[in-house]
N, C-alpha and C. Protein backbone atom coordinates (compact mmCIF):
# COMPACT_ATOMS: atom_id res chain seq x y z
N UNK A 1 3.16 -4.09 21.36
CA UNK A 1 2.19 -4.95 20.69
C UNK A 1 2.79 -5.46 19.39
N UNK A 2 3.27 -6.91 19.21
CA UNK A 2 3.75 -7.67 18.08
C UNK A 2 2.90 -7.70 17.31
N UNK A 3 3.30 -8.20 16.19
CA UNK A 3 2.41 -8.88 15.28
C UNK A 3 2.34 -10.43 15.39
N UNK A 4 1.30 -10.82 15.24
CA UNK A 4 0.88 -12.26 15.56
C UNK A 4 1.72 -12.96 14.07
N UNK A 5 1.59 -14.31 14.58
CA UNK A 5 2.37 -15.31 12.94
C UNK A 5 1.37 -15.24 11.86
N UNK A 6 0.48 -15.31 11.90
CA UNK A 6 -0.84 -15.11 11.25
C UNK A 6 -0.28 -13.83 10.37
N UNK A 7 -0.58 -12.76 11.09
CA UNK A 7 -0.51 -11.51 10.35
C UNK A 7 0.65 -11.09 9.32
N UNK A 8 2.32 -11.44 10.41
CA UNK A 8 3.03 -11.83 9.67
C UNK A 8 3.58 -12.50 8.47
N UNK A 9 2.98 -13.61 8.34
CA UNK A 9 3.28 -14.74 7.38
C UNK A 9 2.37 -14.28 6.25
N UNK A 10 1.14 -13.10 6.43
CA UNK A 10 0.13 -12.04 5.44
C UNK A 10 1.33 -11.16 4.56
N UNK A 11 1.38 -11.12 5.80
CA UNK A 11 2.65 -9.28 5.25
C UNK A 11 3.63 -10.02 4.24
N UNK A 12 4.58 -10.99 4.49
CA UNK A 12 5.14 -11.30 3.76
C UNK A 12 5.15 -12.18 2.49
N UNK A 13 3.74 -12.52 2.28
CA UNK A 13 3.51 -12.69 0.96
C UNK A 13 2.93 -11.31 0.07
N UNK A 14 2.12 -10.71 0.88
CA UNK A 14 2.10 -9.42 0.20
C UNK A 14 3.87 -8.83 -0.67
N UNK A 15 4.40 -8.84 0.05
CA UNK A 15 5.94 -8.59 0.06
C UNK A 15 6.17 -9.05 -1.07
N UNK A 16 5.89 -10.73 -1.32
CA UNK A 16 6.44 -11.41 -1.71
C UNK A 16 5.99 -11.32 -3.74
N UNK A 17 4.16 -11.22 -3.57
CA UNK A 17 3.71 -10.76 -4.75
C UNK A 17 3.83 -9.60 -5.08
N UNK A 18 4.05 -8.12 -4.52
CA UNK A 18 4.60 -6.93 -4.45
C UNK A 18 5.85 -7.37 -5.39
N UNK A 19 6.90 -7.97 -5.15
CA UNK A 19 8.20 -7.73 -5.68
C UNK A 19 8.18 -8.16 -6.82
N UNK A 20 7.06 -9.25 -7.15
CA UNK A 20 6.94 -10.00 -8.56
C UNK A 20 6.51 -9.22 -9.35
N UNK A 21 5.36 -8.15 -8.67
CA UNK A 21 4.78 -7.05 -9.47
C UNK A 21 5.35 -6.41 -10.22
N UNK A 22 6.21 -5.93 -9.45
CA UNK A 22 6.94 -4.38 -9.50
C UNK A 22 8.13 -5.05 -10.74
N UNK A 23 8.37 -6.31 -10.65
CA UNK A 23 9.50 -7.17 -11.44
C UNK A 23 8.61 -6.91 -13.10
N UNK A 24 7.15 -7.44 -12.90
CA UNK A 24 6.91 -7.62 -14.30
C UNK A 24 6.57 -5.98 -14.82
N UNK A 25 6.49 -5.56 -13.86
CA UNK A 25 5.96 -3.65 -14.12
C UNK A 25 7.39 -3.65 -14.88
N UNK A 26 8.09 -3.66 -14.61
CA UNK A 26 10.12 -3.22 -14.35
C UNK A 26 10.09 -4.02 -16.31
N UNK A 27 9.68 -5.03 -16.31
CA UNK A 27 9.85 -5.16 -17.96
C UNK A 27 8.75 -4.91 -18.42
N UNK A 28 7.46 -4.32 -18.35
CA UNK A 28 6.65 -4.02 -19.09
C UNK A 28 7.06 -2.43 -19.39
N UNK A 29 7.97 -1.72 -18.32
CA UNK A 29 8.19 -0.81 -18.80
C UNK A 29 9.34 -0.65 -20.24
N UNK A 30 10.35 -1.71 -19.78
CA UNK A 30 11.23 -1.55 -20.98
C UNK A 30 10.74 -1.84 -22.35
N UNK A 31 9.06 -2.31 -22.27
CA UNK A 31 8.58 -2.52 -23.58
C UNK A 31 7.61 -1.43 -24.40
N UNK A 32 7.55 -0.18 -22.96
CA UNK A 32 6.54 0.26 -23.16
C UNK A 32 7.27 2.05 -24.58
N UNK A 33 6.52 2.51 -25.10
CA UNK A 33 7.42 3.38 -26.46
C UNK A 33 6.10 4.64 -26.06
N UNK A 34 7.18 6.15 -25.60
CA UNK A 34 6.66 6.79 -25.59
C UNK A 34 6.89 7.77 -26.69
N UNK A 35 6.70 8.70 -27.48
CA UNK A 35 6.87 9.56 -28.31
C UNK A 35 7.02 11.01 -28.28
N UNK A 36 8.06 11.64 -28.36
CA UNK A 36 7.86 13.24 -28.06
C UNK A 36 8.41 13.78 -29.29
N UNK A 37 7.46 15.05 -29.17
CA UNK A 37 7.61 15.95 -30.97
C UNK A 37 8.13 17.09 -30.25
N UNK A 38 8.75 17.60 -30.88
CA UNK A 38 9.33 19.40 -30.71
C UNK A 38 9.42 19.90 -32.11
N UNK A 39 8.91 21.51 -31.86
CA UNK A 39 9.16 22.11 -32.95
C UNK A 39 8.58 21.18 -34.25
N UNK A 40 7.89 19.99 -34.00
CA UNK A 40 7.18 20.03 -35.28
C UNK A 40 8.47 18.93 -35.87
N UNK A 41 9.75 19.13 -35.81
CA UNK A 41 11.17 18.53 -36.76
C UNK A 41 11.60 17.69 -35.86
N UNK A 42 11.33 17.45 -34.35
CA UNK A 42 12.32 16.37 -33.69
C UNK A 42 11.45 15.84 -33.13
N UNK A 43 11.54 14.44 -33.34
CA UNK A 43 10.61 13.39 -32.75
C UNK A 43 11.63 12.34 -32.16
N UNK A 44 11.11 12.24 -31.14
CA UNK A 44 12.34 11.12 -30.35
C UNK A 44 10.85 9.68 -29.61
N UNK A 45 11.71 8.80 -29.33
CA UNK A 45 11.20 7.78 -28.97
C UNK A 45 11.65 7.45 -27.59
N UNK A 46 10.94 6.85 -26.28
CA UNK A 46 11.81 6.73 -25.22
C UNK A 46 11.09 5.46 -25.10
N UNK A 47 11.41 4.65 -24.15
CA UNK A 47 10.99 3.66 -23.62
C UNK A 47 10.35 3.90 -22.36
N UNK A 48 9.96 2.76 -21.19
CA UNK A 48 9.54 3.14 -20.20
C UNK A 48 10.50 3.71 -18.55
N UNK A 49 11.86 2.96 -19.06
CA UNK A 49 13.29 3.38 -18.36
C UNK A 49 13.44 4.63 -18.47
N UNK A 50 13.27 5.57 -19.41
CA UNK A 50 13.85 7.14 -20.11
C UNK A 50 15.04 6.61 -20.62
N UNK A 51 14.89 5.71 -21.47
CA UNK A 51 16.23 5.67 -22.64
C UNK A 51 15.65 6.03 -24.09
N UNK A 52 16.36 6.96 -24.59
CA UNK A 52 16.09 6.97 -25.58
C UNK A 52 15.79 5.67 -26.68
N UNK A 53 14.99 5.42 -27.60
CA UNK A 53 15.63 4.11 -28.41
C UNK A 53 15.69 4.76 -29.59
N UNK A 54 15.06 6.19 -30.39
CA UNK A 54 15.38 6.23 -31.71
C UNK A 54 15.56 8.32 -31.75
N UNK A 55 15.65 8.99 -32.37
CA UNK A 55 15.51 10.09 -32.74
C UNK A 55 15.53 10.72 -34.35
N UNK A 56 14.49 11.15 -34.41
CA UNK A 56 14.45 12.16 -36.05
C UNK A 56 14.15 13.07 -36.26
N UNK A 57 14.76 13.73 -37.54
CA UNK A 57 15.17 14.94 -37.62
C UNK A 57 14.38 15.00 -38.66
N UNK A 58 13.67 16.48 -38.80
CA UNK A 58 13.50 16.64 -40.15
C UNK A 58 14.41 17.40 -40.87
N UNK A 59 14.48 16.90 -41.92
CA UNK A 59 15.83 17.96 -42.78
C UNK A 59 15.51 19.45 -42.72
N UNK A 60 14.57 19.89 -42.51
CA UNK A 60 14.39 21.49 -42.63
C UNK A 60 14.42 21.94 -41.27
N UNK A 61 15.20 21.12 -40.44
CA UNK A 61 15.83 21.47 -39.05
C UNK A 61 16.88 21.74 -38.99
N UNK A 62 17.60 21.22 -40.27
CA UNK A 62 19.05 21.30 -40.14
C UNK A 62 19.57 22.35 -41.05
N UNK A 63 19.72 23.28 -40.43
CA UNK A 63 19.81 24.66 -40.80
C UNK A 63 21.83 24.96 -40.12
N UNK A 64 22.51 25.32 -40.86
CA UNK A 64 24.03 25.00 -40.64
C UNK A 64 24.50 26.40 -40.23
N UNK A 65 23.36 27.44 -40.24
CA UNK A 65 23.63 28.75 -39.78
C UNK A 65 23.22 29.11 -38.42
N UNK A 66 21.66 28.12 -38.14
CA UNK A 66 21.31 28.05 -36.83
C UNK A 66 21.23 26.33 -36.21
N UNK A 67 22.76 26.24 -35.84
CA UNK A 67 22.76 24.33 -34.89
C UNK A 67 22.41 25.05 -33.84
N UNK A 68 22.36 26.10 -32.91
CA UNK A 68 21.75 26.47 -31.78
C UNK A 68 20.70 25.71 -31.79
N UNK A 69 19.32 26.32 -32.39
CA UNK A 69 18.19 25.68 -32.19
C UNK A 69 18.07 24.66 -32.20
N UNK A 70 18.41 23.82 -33.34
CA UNK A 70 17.93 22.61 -33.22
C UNK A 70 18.80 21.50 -32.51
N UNK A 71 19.93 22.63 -31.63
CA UNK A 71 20.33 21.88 -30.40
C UNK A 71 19.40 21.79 -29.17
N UNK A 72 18.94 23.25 -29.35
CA UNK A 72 17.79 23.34 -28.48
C UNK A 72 16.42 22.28 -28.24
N UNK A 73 15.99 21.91 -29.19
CA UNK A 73 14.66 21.19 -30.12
C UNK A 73 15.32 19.80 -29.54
N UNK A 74 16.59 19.44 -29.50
CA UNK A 74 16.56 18.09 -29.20
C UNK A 74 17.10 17.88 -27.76
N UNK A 75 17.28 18.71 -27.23
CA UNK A 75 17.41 18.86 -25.72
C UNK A 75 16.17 18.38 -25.13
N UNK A 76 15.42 19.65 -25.82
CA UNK A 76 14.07 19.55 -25.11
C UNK A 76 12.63 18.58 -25.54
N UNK A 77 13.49 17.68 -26.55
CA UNK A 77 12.63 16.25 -26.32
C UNK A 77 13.64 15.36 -25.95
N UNK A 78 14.62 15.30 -25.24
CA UNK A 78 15.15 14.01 -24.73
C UNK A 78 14.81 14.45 -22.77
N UNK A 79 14.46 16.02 -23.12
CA UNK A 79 14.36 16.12 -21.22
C UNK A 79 12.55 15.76 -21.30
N UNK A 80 11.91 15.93 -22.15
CA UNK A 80 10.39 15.43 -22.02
C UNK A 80 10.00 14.16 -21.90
N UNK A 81 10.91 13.93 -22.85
CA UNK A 81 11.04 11.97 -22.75
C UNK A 81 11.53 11.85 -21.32
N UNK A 82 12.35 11.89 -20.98
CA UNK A 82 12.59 11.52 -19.50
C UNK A 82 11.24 11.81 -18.52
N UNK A 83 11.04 12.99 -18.85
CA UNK A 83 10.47 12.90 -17.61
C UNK A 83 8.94 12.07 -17.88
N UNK A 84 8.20 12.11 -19.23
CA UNK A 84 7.04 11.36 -19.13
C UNK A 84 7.35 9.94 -18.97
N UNK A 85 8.56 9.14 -19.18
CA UNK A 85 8.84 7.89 -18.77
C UNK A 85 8.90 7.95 -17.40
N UNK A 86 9.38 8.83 -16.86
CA UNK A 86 9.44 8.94 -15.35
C UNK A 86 8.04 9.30 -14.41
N UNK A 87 7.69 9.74 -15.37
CA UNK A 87 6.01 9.98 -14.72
C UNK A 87 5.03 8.77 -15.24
N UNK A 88 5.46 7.71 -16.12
CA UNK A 88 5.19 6.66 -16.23
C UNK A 88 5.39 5.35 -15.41
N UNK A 89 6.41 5.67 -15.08
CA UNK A 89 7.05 4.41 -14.16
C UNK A 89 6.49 4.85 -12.39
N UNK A 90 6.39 5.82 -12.44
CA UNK A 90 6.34 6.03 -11.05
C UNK A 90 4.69 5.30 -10.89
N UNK A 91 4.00 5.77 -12.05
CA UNK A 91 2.73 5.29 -11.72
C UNK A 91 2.27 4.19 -11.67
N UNK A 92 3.00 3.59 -12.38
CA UNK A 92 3.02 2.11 -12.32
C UNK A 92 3.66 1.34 -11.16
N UNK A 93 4.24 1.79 -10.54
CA UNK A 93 5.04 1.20 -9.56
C UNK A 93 4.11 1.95 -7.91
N UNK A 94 3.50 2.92 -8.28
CA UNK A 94 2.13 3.87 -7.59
C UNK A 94 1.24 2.73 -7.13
N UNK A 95 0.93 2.26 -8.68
CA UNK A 95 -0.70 1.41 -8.12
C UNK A 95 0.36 0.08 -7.59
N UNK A 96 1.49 -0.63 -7.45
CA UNK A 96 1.80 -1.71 -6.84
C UNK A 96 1.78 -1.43 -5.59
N UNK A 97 2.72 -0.24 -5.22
CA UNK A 97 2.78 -0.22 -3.88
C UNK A 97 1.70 0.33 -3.08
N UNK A 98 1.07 1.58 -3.62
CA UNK A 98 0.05 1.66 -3.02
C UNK A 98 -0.68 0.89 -2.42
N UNK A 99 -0.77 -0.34 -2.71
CA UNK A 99 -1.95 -1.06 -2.31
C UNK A 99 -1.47 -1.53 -0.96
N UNK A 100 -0.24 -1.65 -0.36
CA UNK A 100 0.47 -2.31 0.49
C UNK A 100 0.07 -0.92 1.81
N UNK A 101 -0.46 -1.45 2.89
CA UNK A 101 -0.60 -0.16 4.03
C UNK A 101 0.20 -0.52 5.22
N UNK A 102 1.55 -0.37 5.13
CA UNK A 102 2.31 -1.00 5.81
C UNK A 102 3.19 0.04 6.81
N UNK A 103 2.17 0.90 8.15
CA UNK A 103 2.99 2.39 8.63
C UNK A 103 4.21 2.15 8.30
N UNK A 104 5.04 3.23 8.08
CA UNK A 104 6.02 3.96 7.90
C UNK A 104 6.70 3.23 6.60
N UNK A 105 6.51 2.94 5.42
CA UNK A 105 6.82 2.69 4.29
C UNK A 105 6.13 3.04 3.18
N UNK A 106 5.90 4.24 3.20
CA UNK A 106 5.50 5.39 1.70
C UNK A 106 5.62 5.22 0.76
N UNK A 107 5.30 4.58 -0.29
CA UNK A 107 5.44 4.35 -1.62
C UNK A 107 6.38 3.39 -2.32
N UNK A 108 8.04 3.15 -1.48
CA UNK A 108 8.56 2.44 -2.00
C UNK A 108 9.46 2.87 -3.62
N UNK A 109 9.43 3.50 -3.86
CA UNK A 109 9.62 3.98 -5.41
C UNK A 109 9.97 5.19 -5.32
């Protein structure tokens, strides 16, 4: 059982506004600025990609007896940043494809 031209020529504008979506999602994310604090002293900035764009320190982080920690402290806001940009993007790219019910093509993303 085909698909008729009708149905077809449906699907592929779906397709077609789908990709424009996901295009303007794709730069609304690079505009979008998420923020993560650790320890109170490291605040980092990510975008909606997981790139970093800024990081700060507070001076009473920088302790020259313990760089352990506040190697630690900035580990663990550049891995938070990642992942809430990543749990950002997915969702956004969630509600595009979702909407598409096309068997055997799951999410797309």
């Amino acid at each position: 059982m085909g698909l008729n031209p009708g149905n077809m020529q449906k699907m592929m504008k779906q397709m077609q506004k789908m990709q424009a979506d996901m295009a303007k999602a794709q730069d609304e994310l690079a505009n979008e600025r998420l923020t993560v604090e650790t320890g109170g002293v490291v605040t980092a900035i990510f975008n909606g990609h997981g790139e970093m764009q800024s990081i700060q320190i507070a001076p009473e982080a920088v302790d020259p007896e313990d760089v352990g920690m506040l190697e630690d402290l900035i580990l663990a806001a550049v891995r938070e940043g990642q992942k809430k940009s990543q749990d950002l993007a997915a969702d956004r790219m969630g509600q595009i494809t979702g909407r598409l019910n096309i068997p055997g093509m799951p999410g797309l993303f």
